[in-house]
Protein backbone atom coordinates (compact mmCIF):
# COMPACT_ATOMS: atom_id res chain seq x y z
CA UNK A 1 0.00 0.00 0.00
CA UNK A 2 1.21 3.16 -1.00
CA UNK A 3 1.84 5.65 1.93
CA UNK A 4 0.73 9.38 1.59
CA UNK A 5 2.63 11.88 3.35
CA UNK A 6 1.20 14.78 4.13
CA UNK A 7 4.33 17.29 4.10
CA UNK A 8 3.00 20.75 5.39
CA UNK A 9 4.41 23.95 4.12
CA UNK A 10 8.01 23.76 3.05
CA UNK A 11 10.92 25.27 4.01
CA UNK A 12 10.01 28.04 1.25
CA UNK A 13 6.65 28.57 2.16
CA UNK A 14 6.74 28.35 5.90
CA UNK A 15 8.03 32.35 6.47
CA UNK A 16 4.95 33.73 4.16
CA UNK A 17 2.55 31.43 6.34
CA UNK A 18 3.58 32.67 10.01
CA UNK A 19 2.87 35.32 11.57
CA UNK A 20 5.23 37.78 10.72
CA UNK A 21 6.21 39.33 14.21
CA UNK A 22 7.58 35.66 14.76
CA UNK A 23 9.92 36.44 11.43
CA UNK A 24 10.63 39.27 13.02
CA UNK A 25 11.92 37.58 16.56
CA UNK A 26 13.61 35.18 14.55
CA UNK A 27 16.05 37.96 12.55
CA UNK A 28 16.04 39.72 16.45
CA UNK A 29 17.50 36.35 18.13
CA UNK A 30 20.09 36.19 15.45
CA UNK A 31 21.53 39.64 16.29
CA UNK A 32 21.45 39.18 20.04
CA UNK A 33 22.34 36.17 20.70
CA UNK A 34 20.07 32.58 21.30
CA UNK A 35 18.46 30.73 24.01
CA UNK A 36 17.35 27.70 24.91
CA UNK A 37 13.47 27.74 25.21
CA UNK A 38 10.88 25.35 26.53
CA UNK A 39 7.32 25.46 24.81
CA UNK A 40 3.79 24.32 27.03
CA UNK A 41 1.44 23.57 24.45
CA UNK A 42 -2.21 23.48 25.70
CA UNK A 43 -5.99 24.06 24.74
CA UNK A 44 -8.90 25.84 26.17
CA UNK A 45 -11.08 22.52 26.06
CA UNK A 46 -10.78 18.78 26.51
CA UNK A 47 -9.38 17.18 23.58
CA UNK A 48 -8.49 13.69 22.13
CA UNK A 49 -4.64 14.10 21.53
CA UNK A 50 -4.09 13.81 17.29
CA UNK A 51 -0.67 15.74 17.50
CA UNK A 52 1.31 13.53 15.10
CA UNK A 53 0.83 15.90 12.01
CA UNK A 54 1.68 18.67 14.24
CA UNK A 55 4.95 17.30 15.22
CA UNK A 56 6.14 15.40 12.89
CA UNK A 57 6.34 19.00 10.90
CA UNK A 58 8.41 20.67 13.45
CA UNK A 59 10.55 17.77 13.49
CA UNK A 60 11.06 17.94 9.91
CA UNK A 61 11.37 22.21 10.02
CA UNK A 62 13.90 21.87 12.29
CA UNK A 63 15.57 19.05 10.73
CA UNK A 64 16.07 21.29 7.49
CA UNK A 65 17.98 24.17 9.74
CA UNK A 66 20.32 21.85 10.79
CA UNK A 67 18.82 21.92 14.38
CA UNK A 68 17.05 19.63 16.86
CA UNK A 69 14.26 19.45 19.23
CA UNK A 70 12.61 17.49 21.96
CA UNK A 71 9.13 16.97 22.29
CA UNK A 72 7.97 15.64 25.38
CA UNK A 73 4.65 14.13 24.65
CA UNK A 74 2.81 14.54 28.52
CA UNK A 75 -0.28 12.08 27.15
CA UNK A 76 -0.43 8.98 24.66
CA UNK A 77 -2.09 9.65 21.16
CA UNK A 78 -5.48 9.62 21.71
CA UNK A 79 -5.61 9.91 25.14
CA UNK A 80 -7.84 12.87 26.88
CA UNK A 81 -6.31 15.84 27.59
CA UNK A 82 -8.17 18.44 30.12
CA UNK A 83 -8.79 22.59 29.29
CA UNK A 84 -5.44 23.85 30.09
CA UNK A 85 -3.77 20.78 30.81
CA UNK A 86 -0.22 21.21 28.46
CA UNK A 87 -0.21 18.95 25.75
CA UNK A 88 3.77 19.11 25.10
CA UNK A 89 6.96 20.15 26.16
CA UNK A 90 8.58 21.73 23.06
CA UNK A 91 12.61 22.84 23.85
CA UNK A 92 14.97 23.57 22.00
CA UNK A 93 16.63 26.94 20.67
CA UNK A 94 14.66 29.34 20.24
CA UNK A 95 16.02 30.61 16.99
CA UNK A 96 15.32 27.58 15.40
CA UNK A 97 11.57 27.44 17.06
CA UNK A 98 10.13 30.69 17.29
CA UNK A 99 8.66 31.43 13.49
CA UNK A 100 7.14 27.81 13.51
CA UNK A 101 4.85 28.11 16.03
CA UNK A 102 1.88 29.56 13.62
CA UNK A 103 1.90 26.48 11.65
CA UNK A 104 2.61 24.05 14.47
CA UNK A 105 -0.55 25.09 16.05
CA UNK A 106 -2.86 25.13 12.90
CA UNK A 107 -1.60 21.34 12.42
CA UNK A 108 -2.60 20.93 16.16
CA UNK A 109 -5.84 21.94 17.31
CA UNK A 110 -8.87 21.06 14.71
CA UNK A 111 -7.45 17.38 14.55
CA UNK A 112 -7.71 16.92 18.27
CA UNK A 113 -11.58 18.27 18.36
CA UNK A 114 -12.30 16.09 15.60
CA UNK A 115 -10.77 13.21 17.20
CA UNK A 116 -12.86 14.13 20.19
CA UNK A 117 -15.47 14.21 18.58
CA UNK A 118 -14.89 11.07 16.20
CA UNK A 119 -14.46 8.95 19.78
CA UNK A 120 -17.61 10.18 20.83
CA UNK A 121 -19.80 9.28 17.71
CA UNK A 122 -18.37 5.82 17.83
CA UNK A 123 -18.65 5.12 21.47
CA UNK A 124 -22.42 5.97 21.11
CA UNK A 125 -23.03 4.04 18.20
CA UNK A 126 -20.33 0.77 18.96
CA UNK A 127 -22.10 -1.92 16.11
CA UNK A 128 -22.08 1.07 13.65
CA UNK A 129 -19.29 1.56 11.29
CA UNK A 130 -18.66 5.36 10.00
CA UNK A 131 -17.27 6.40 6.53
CA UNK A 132 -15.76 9.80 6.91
CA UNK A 133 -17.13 12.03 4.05
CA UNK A 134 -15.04 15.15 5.32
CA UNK A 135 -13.28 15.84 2.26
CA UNK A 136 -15.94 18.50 0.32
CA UNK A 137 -16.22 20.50 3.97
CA UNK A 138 -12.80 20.56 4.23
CA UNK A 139 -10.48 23.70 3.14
CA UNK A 140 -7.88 22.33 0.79
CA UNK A 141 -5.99 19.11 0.89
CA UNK A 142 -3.85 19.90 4.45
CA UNK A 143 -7.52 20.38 6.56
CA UNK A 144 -8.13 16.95 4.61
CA UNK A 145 -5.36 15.31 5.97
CA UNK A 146 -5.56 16.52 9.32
CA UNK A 147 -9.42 16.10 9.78
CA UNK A 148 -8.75 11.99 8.08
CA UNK A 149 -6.11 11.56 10.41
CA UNK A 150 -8.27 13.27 13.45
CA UNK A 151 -10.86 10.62 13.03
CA UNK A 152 -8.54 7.87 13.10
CA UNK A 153 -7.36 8.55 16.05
CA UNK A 154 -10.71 8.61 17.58
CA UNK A 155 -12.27 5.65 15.99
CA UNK A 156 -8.76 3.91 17.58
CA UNK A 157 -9.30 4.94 20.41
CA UNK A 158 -12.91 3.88 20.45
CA UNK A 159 -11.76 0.69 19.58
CA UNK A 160 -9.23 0.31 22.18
CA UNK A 161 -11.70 1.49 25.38
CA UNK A 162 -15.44 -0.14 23.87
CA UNK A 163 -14.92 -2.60 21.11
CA UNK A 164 -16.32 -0.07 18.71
CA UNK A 165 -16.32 -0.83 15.43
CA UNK A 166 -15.25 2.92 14.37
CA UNK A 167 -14.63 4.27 11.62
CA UNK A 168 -13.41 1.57 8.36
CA UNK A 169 -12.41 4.40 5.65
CA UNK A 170 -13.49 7.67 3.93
CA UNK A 171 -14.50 8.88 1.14
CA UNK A 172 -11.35 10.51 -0.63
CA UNK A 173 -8.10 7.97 -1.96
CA UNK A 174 -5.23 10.35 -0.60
CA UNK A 175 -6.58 10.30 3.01
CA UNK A 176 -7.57 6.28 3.16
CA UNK A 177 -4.08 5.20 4.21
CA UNK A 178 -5.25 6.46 7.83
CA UNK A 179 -7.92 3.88 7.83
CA UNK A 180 -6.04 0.92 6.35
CA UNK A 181 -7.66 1.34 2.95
CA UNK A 182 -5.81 1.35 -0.31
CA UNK A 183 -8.78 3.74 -1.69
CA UNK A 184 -11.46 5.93 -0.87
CA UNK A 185 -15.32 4.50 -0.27
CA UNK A 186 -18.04 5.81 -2.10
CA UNK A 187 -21.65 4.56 -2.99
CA UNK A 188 -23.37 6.44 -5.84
CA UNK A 189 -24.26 10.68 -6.16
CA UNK A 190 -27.19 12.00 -6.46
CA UNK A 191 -26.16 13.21 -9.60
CA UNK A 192 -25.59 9.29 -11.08
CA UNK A 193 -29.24 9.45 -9.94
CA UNK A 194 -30.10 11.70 -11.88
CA UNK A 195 -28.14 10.87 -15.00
CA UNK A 196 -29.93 7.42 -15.15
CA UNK A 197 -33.90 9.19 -14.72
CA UNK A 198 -34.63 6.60 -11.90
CA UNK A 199 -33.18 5.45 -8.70
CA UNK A 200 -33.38 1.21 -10.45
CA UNK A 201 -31.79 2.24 -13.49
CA UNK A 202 -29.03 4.32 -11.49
CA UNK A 203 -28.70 1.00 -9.37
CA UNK A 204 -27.80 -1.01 -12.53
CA UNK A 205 -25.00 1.44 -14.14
CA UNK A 206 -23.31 1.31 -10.68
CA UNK A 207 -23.89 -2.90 -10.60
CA UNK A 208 -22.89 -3.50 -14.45
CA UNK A 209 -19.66 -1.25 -13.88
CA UNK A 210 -18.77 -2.45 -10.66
CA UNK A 211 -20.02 -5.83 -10.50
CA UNK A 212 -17.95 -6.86 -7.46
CA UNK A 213 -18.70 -4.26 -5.39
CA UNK A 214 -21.28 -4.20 -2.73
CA UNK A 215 -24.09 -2.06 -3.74
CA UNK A 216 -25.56 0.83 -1.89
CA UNK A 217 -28.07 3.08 -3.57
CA UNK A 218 -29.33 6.50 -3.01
CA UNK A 219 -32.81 6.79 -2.35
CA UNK A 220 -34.13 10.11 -1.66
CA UNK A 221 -33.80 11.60 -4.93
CA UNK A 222 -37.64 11.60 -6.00
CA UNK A 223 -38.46 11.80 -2.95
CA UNK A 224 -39.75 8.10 -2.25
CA UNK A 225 -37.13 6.51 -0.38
CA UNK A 226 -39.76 3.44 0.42
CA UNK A 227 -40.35 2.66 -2.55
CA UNK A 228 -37.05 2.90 -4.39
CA UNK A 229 -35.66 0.81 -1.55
CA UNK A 230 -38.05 -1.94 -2.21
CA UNK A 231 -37.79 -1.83 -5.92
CA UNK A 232 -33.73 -1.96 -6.22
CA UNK A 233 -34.02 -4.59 -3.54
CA UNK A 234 -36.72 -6.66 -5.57
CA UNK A 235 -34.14 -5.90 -9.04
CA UNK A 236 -30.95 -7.37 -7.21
CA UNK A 237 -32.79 -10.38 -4.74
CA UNK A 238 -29.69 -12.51 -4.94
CA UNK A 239 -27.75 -9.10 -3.30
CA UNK A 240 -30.60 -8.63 -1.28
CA UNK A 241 -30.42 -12.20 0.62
CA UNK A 242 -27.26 -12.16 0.79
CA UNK A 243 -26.18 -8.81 2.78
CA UNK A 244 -24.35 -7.50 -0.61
CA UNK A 245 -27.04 -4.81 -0.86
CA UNK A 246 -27.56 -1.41 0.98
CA UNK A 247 -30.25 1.65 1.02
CA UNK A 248 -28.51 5.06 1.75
CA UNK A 249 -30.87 7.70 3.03
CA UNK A 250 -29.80 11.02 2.49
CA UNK A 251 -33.07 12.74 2.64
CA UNK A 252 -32.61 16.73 3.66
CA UNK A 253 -34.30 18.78 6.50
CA UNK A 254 -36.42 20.26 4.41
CA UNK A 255 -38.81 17.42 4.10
CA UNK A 256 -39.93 14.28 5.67
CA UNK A 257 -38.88 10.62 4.37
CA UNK A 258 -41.98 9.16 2.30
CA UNK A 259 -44.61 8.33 4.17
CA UNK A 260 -43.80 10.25 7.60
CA UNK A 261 -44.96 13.29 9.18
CA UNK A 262 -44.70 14.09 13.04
CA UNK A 263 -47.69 11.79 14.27
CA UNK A 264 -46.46 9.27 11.71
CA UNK A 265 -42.78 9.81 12.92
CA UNK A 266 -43.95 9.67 17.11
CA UNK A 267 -45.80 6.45 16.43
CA UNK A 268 -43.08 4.40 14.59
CA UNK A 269 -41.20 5.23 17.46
CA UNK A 270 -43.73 4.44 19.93
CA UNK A 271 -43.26 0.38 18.43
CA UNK A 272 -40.28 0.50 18.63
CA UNK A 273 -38.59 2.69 21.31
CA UNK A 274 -41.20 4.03 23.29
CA UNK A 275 -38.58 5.16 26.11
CA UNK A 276 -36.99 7.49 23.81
CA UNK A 277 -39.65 10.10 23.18
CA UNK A 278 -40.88 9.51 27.38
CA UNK A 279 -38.55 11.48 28.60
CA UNK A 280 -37.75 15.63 28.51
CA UNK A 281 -35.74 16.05 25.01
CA UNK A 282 -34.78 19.60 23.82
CA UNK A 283 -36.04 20.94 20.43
CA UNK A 284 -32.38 19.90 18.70
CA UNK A 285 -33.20 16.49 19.97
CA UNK A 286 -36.80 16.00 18.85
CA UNK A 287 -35.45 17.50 15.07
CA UNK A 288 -33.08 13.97 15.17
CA UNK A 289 -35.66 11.55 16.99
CA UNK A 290 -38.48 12.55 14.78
CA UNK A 291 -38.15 15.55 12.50
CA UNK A 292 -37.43 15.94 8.95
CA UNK A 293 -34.24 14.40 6.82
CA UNK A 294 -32.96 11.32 8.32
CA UNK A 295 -34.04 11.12 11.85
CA UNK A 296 -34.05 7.95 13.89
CA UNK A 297 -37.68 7.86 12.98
CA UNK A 298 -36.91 7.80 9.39
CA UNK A 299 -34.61 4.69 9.95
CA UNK A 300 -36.91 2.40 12.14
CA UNK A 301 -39.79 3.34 9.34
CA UNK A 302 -37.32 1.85 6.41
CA UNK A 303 -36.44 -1.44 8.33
CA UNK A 304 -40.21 -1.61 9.21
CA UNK A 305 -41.11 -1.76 5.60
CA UNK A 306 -37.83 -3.76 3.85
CA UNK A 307 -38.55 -6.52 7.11
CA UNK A 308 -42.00 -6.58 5.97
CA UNK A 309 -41.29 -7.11 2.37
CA UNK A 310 -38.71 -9.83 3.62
CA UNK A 311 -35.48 -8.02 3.01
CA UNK A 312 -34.12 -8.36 6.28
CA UNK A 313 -30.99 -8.69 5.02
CA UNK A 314 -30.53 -5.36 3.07
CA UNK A 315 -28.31 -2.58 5.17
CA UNK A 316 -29.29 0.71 5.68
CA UNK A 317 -26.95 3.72 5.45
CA UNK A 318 -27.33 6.98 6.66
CA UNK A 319 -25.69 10.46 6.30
CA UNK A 320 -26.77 14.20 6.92
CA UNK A 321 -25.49 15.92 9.84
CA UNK A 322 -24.47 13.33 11.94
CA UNK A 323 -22.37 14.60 14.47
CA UNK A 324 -21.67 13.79 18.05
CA UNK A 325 -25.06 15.25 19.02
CA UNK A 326 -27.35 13.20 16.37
CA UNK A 327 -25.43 10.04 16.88
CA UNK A 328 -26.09 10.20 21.05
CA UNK A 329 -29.72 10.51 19.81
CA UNK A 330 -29.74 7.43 17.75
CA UNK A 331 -28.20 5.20 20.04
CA UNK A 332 -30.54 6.66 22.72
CA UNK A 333 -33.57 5.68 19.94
CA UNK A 334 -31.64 2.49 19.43
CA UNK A 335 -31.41 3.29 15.69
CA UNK A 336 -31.10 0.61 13.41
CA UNK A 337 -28.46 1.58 11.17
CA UNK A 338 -25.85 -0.17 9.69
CA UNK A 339 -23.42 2.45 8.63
CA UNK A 340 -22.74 6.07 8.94
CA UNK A 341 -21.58 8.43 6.67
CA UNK A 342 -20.09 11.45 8.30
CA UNK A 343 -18.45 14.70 7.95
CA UNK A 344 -19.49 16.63 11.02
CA UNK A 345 -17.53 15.28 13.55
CA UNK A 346 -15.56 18.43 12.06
CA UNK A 347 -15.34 21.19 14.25
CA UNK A 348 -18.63 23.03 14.63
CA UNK A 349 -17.01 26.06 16.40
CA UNK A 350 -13.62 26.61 14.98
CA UNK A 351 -12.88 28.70 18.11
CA UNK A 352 -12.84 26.01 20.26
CA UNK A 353 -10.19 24.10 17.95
CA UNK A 354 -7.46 27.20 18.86
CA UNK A 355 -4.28 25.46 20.49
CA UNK A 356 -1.90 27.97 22.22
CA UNK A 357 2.03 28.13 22.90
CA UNK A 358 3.61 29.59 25.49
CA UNK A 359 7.32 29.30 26.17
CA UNK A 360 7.63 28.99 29.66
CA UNK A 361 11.92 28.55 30.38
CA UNK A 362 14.51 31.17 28.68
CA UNK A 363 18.19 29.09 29.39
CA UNK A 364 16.67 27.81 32.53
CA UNK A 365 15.16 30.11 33.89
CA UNK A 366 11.15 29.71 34.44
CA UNK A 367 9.58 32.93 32.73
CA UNK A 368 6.08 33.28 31.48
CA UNK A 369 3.39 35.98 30.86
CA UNK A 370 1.23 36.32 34.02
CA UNK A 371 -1.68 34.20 34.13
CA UNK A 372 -0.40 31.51 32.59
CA UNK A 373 1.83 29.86 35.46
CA UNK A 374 -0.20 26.83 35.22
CA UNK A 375 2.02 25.77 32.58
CA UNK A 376 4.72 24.88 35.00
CA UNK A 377 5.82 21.76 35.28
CA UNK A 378 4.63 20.49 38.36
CA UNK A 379 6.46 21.60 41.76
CA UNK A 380 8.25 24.50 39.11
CA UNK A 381 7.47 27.88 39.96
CA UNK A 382 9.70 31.37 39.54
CA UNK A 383 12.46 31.97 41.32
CA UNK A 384 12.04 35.97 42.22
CA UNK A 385 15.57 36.50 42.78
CA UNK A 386 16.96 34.17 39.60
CA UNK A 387 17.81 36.83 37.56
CA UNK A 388 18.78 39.87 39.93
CA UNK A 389 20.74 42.10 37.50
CA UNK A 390 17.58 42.02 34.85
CA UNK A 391 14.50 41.70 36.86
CA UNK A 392 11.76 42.37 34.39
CA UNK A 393 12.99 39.50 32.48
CA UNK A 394 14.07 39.15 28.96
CA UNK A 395 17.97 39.13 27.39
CA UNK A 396 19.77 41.45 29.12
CA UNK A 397 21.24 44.38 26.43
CA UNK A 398 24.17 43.53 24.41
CA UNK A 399 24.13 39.47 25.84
């Protein structure tokens, strides 16, 4: 299997990329002389550590200047990290360190939320498997990389702690290294859909190209999920029986699945899960339980009518807006769905994905900006009378 490496900007691009009063501390340091620094790298909110990307960069940066550094990783990948709990010692000197720090952090943050996120989706939902269909939300190829690799870590992790099955690949070829996969996943666009003038005849382009390929169709299109389902699954029988054949619902908020409204959506639920609509939900909640698109309503009323036309067999597939929130909703309406397809464990509030650096030690000495003396190592704290002859800190003139 070929092995994609995501590189990060080069050693040419890196300086246009930072911010610039970091290139300016850099050409500073040169002309008063170096020191060695230590780095705390935290976040404002708990995490799932995806750092990899993030270091292997500044490895590689520093490798090109002829320099070195130590990271001291204070939690395992994947592990949980706390709101202001650092993350990483980063030392080194800081000439070689200082201008890297904008990119460092923008190959940090996002990935850890979304691995956070990713870990809760599949904790939630442990017999589903998820597809991660990031790759049109994402900004360009590096957000790709580091949102594919964010999920990994969190579907590992999943793995590791509840037996989840997590996430099994995604829907772009350069990312599906991170989930063992020689090549992206995909089922069929709406557009194919479209092409072919009915949801059967789309059904058998995608079966006579790719006859060895499970099949998953698209069924929202016209707007009659129910009975497209039943009709591909009465064209392909032998798929049907035999677990080779899936029915991907897709269906936006704008309307309802075929055949559902609210009363129609409260009483499949009532034959099913009665618990879940018993207790206080909010209104985001109800939207997912029994609203339009694909709510867990939608999904017990599709098995109710494929089981009833004896395709028992035949897999559903879901997608639209399932993040952490949705999912928690359909495992708490015991959802039967087979598989997920998902690009909003993304970050939903980009703020929240903001990692911060702080150097904390200048050649020994513990130094940082008040407020943040958290960041000490443990049982560290600042000597007052360290560094008599400059007390407000800093290089001393002309050192």
């Amino acid at each position: 299997m070929s092995v994609h490496q995501p590189s990060g900007p080069g050693v040419d691009e890196q300086p246009g990329l930072t911010d610039s009063y970091f290139n300016i501390a850099r050409e500073i340091i040169a002309q008063h002389g170096d020191a060695e620094v230590v780095y705390a790298i935290f976040m404002r909110r708990p995490v799932t550590l995806a750092g990899k990307m993030a270091t292997d960069w500044l490895e590689r940066m520093v490798a090109s200047r002829g320099g070195s550094v130590q990271i001291e990783a204070l939690h395992a990948e994947g592990a949980w990290v706390g709101a202001g709990e650092p993350m990483y010692y980063i030392s080194g000197a800081m000439q070689q360190l200082v201008d890297l720090e904008t990119i460092f952090l923008q190959r940090l943050g996002a990935a850890c939320v979304a691995a956070y996120n990713a870990y809760q989706m599949c904790v939630d939902l442990p017999k589903v498997s998820f597809l991660a269909m990031d790759a049109r939300h994402c900004a360009g190829a590096e957000m790709a990389d580091l949102m594919a690799y964010g999920a990994s870590v969190g579907s590992k992790k999943a793995r590791l702690k509840t037996d989840a099955i997590g996430f099994v690949g995604c829907a772009a070829d350069a990312t599906a290294h991170f989930f063992a996969q020689e090549a992206g996943m995909g089922t069929m666009p709406h557009a194919l859909v479209g092409y072919a003038g009915s949801t059967v005849d789309a059904a058998k382009m995608f079966h006579k190209t790719y006859p060895e390929r499970r099949l998953t169709v698209l069924v929202d299109y016209f707007g009659t999920e129910v009975d497209d389902a039943l009709a591909v699954a009465k064209q392909f029988p032998e798929l049907a029986s035999s677990g080779r054949l899936s029915i991907r619902l897709d269906t936006h908020g704008g309307r309802f699945v075929q055949g559902l409204d609210t009363q129609a959506s409260y009483a499949v639920l009532e034959r099913h899960v009665p618990e879940a609509i018993r207790g206080y939900r909010s209104d985001r909640e109800l939207k997912h339980l029994m609203g339009t698109g694909v709510s867990a309503a939608a999904v017990w009323h599709l098995r109710e009518h494929l089981d009833k036309a004896g395709f028992d067999k035949v897999k559903i597939v879901a997608s639209s807006g399932f993040g952490p929130d949705k999912c928690r909703v359909f495992a708490l309406a015991k959802a039967p769905v087979d598989v997920i397809g998902t690009g909003s464990y993304l970050p939903e509030k980009w703020s929240e994905t903001y990692a911060t650096a702080d150097i904390i030690s200048y050649d020994g000495v513990p130094r940082v900006k008040i407020g943040r003396e958290f960041l000490f190592r443990k049982g560290v704290g600042v000597d007052a009378g360290a560094d008599e002859a400059n007390p407000l800190g800093g290089k001393a003139a002309g050192s």
